[in-house]
Structure formats: structure tokens, C-alpha cells
C-alpha atoms as a PDB file:
ATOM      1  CA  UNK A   1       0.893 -12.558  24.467  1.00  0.00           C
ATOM      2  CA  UNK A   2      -1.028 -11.730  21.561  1.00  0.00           C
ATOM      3  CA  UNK A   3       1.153 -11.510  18.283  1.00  0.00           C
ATOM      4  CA  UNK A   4       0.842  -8.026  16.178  1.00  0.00           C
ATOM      5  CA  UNK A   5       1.927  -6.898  12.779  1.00  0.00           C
ATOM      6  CA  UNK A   6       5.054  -5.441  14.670  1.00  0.00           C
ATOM      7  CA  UNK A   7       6.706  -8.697  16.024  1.00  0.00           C
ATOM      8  CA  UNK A   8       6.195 -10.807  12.390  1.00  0.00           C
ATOM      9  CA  UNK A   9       6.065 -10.236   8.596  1.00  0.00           C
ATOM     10  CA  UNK A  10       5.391 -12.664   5.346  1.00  0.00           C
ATOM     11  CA  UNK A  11       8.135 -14.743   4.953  1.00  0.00           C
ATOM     12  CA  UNK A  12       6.915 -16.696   1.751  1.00  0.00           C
ATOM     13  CA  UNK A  13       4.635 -16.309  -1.387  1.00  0.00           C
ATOM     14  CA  UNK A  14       2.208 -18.719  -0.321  1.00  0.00           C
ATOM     15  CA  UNK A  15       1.831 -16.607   3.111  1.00  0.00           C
ATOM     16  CA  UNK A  16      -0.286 -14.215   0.049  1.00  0.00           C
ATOM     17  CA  UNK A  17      -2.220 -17.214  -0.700  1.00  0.00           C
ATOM     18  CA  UNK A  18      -5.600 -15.960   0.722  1.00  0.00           C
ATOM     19  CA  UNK A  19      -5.137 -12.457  -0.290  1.00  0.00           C
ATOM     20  CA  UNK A  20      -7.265 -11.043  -3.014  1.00  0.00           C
ATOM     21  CA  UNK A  21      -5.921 -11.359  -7.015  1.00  0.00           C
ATOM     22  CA  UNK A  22      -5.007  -7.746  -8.461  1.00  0.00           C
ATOM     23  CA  UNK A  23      -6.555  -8.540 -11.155  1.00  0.00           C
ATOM     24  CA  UNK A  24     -10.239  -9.550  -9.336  1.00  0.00           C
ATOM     25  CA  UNK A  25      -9.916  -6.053  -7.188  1.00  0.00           C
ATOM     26  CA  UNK A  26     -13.660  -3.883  -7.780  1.00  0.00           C
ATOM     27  CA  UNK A  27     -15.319  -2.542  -5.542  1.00  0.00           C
ATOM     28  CA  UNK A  28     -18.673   0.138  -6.153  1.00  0.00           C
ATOM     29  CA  UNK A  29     -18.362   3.717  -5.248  1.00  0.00           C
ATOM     30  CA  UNK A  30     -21.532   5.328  -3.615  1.00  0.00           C
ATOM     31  CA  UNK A  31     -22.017   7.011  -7.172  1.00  0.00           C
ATOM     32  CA  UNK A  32     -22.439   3.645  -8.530  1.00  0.00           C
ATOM     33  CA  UNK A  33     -18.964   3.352 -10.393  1.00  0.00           C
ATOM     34  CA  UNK A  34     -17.158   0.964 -10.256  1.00  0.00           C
ATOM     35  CA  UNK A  35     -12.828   1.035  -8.901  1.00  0.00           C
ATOM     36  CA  UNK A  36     -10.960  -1.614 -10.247  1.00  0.00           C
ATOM     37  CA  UNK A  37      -7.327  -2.264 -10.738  1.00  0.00           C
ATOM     38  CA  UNK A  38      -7.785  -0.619 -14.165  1.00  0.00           C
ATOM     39  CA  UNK A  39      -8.343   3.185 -12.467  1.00  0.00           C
ATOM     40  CA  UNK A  40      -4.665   2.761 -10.906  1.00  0.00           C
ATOM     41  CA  UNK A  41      -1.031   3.224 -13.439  1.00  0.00           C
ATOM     42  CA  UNK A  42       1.777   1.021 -12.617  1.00  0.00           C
ATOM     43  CA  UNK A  43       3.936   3.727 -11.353  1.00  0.00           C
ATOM     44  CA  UNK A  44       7.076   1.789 -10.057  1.00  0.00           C
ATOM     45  CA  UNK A  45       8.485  -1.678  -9.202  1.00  0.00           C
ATOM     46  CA  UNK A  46      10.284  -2.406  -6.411  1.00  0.00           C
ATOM     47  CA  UNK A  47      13.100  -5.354  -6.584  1.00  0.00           C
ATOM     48  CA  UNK A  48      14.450  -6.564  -3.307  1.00  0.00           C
ATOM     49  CA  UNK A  49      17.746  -5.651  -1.937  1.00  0.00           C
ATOM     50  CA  UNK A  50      18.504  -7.832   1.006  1.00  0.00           C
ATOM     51  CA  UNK A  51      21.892  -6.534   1.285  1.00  0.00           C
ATOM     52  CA  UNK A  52      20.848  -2.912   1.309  1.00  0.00           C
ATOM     53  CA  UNK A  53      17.892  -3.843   3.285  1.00  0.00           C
ATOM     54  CA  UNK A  54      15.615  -1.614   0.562  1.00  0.00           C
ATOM     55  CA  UNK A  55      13.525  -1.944  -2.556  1.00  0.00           C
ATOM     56  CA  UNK A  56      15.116  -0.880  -5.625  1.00  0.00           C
ATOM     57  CA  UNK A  57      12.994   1.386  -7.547  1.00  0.00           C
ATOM     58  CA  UNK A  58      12.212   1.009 -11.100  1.00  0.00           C
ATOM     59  CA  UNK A  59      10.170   4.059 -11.911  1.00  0.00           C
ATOM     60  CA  UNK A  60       7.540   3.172 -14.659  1.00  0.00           C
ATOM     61  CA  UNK A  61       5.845   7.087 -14.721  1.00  0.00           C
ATOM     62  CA  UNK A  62       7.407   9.774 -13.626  1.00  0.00           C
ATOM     63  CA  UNK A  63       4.057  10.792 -11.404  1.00  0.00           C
ATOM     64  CA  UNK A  64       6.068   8.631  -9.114  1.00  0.00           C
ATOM     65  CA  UNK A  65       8.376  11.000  -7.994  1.00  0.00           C
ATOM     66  CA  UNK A  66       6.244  14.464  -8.505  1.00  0.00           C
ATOM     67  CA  UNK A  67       2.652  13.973  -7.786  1.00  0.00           C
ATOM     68  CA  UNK A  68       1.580  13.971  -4.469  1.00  0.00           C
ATOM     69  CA  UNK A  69      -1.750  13.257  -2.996  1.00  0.00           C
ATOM     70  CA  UNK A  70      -2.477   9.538  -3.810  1.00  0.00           C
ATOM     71  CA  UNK A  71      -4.099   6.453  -3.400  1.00  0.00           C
ATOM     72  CA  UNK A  72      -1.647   3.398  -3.975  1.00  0.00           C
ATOM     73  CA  UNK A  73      -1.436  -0.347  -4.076  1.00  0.00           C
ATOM     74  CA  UNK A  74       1.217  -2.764  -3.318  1.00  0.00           C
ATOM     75  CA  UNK A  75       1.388  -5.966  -5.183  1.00  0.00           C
ATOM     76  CA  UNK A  76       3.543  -9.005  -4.974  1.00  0.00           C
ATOM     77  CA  UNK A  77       2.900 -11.627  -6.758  1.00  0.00           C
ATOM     78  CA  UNK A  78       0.250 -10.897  -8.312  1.00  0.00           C
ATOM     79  CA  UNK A  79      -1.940 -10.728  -4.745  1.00  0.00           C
ATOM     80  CA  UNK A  80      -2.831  -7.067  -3.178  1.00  0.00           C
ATOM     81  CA  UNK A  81      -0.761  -6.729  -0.208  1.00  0.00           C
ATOM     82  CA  UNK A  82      -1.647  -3.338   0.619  1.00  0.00           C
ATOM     83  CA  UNK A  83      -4.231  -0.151  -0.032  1.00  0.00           C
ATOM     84  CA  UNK A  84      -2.674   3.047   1.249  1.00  0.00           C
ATOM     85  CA  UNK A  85      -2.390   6.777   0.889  1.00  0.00           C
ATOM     86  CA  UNK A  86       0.232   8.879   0.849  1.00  0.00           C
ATOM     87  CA  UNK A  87       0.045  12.957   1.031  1.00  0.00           C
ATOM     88  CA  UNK A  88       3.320  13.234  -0.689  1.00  0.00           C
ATOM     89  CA  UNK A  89       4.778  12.111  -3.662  1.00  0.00           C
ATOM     90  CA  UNK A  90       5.191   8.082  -3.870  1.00  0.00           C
ATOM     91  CA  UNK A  91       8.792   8.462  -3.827  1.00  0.00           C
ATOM     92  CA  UNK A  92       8.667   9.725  -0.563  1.00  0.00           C
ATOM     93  CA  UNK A  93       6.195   7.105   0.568  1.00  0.00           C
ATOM     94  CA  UNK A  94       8.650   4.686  -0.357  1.00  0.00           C
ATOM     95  CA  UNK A  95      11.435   5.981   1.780  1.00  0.00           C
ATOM     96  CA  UNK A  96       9.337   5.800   4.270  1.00  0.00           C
ATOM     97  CA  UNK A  97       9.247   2.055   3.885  1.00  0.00           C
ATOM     98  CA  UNK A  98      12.471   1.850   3.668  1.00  0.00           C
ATOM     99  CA  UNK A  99      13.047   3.145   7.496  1.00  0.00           C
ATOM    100  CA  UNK A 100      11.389  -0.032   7.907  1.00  0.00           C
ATOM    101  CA  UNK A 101      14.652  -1.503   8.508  1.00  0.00           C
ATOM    102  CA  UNK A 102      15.522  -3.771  11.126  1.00  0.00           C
ATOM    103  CA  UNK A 103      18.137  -2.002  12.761  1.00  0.00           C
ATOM    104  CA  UNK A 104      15.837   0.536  13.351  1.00  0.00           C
ATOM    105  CA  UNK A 105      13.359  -1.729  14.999  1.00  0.00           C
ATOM    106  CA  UNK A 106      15.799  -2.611  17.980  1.00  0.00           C
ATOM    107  CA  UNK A 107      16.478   0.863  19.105  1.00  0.00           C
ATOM    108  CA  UNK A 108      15.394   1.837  22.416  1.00  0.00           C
ATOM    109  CA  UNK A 109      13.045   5.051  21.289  1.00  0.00           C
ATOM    110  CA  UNK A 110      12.362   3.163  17.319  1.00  0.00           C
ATOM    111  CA  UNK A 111      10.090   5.381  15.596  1.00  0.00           C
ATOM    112  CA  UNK A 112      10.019   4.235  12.439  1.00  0.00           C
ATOM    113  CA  UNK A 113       5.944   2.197  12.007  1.00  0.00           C
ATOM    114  CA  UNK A 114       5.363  -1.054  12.529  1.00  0.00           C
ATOM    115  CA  UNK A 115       3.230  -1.248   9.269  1.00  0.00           C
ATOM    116  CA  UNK A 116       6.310  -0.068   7.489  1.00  0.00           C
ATOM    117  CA  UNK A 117       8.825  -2.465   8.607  1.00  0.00           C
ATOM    118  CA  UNK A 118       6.310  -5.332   8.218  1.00  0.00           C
ATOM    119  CA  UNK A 119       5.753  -4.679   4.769  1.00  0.00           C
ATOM    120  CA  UNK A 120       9.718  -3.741   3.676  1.00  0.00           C
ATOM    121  CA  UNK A 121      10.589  -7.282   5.821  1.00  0.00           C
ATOM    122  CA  UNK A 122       7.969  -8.933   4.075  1.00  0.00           C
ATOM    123  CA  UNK A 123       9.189  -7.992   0.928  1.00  0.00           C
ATOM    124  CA  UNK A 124      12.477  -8.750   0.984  1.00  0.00           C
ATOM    125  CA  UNK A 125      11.946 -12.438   2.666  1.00  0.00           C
ATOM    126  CA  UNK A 126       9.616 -13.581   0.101  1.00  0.00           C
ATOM    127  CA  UNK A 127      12.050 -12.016  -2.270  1.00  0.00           C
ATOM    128  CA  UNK A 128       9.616 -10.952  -4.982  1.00  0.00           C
ATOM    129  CA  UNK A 129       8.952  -7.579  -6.291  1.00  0.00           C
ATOM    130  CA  UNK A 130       6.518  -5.157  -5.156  1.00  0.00           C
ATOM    131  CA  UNK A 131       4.622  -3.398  -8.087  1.00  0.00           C
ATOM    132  CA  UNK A 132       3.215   0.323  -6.861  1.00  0.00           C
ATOM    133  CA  UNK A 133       0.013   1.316  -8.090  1.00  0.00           C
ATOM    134  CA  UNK A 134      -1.562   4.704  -7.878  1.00  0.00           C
ATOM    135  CA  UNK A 135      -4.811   6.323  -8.546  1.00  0.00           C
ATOM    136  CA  UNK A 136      -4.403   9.919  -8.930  1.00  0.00           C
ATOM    137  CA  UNK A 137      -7.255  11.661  -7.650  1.00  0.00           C
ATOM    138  CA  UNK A 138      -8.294  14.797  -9.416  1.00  0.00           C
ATOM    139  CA  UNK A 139      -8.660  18.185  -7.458  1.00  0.00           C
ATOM    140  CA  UNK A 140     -12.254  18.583  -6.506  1.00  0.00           C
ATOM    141  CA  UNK A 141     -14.429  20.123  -4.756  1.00  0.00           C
ATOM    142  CA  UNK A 142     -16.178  17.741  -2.089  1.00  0.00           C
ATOM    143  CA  UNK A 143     -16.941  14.515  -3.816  1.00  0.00           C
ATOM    144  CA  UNK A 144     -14.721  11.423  -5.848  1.00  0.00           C
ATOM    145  CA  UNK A 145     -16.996   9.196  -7.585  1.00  0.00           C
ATOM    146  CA  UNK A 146     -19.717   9.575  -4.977  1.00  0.00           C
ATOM    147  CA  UNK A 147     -17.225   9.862  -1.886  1.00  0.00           C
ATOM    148  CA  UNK A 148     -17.643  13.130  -0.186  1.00  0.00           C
ATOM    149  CA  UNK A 149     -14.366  14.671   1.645  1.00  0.00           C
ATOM    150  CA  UNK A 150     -13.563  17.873   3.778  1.00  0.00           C
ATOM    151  CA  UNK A 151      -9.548  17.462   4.307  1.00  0.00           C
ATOM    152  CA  UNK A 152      -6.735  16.155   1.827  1.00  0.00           C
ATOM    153  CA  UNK A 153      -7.941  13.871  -0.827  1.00  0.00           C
ATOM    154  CA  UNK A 154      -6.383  11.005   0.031  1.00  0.00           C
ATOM    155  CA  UNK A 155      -6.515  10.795   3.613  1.00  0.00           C
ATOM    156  CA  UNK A 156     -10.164  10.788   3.237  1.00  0.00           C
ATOM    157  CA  UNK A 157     -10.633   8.398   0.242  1.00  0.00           C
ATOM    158  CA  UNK A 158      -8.427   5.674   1.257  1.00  0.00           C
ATOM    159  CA  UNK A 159     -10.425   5.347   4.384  1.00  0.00           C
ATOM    160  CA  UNK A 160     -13.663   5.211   2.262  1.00  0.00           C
ATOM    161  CA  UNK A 161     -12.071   2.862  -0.554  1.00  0.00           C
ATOM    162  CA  UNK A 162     -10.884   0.502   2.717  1.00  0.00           C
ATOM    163  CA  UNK A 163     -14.195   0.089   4.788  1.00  0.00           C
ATOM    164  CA  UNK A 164     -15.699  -0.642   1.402  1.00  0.00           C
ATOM    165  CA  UNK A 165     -12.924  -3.149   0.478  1.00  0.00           C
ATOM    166  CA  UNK A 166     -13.187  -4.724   3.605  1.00  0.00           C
ATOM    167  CA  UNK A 167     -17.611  -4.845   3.408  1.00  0.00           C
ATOM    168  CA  UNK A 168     -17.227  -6.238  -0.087  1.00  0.00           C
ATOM    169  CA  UNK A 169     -14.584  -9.366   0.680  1.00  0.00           C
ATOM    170  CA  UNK A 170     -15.005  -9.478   4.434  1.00  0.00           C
ATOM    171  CA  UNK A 171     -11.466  -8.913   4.983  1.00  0.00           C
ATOM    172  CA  UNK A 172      -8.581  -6.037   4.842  1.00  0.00           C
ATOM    173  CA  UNK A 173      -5.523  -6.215   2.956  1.00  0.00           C
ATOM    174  CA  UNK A 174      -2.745  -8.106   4.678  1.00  0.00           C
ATOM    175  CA  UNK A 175      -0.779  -5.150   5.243  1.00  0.00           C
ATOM    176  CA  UNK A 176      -3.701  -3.236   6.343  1.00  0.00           C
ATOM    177  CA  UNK A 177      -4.343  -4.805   9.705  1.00  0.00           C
ATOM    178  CA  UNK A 178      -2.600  -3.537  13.389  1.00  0.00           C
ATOM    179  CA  UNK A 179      -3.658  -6.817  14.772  1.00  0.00           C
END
């Protein structure tokens, strides 16, 4: 039986080991620009609550709980664990994590992701926090930094900034993959 992102999570630090330094993350946009790490404001930091079986939230900018329409990174220690989007507001990205719970995994009908419950688990067992990073993507018409798009913002961009993440260090983000 092949093993998937829904039957295991991180469970130590050094399970980050081969994932790529926040600080090393650039990648080139098709108009030539560079995205680094610098592009995205620490919005929020997450410190594990075992006991609650959630991340509690430290907001850092208030974009966190009103801006919606986003590109964001997860980061634990300092290693990228995650690229994502989210179409509303961080805040409510987060509590979608936080279904990630493992009650919820052992109903009958669960509904709640895997991707979400492997990254809230893997949170809370390595028992670090998880610094949220955004890149707010200005309204436009058509194009970011060379990327054209015809539908939300960030549904369309995170795709884009992913395949060219993964072409540019031959790998995905840990908590990108549905292996």
C-alpha cells in the first residue's frame, strides 16, 4: 500500500532538513523579476497548542484578518513548508487548518483535507512555530509580474509561482505534494 500525505505528517525538525531555507527562496517571473522571501510580510505566527489541538495566532499585520486574495507561505524553522493560496482572508485559511484535527480524521464521512491535517499534525509534533507569510497581490488587469490570469488572483498565481518553484529546485514544498 502506497503511503500518502493523508496517513503521515512531520514528526521532527530534522524531517525539514531537505526543504528549501526561507531565506534562499527566488525564483524569476516570466517578466524577468525576481520573487523572493522579501515580496511576502510576516503576517502572523502560529505557536502550537497540543492540548487545543490548534495554532495560536499571533497576528503581526492586521492584513491577516481583512485582506483576502493571497499568496502565503508557511515556515517552521526557518525551512518553507508550504506555498499556498487562499481566496479569503488568512484568518480564515487558518481555521481551515485547524479542522485538520484528528478527531475529525476518524469519522466515517471526514471532510476536512488531508493537506490540512498533515500540516496542523505536523506542526504541533515538531512543536515549533509556523510563521505565515503573504504576498498581497495587487488588483490587475491580466498580468502579475509577467504571469497572465483570467480567474481570482491567487488561484491562478500560486499555480504559476509552484510549477516554477518546483522547475527551479526540482522539488515541491513538503506540504505541497498528494503523494
Amino acid at each position: 500500500m502506497n503511503k500518502t500525505i493523508s496517513t503521515q505528517h512531520l514528526t521532527k525538525k530534522e524531517d525539514l532538513k531537505n526543504e528549501l531555507n526561507w531565506d534562499e527562496f527566488e525564483i524569476l517571473t516570466p517578466s524577468g523579476k525576481k520573487l523572493t522571501k522579501d515580496d511576502f510580510i510576516l503576517v502572523a505566527v502560529g505557536n502550537p497548542n497540543v492540548e487545543e489541538e490548534k495554532w495560536d495566532m499571533d497576528i503581526k499585520d492586521e492584513r491577516y484578518n481583512n485582506q483576502e486574495d493571497l499568496i502565503y507561505a508557511l515556515v517552521v524553522d526557518g525551512k518553507l513548508l508550504k506555498l499556498g493560496k487562499s481566496i479569503t482572508t488568512m484568518k480564515e485559511r487558518i481555521r481551515s487548518y485547524h479542522c485538520g484535527k484528528n478527531a475529525y480524521r476518524k469519522k466515517e464521512n471526514a471532510t476536512n483535507s488531508a493537506t490540512n491535517w498533515f500540516i496542523l499534525q505536523s506542526v504541533l509534533t515538531i512543536g515549533l512555530p509556523v510563521y505565515i507569510y503573504c504576498l498581497y497581490i495587487p488588483k490587475t488587469i491580466g498580468s502579475f509580474m509577467g504571469w497572465e490570469y483570467h480567474n481570482r488572483v491567487s488561484k491562478e498565481i500560486e499555480g504559476r509561482i509552484i510549477t516554477t518553484f518546483n522547475d527551479t529546485y526540482g522539488t515541491k514544498p513538503i506540504g505541497n505534494k498528494q503523494f
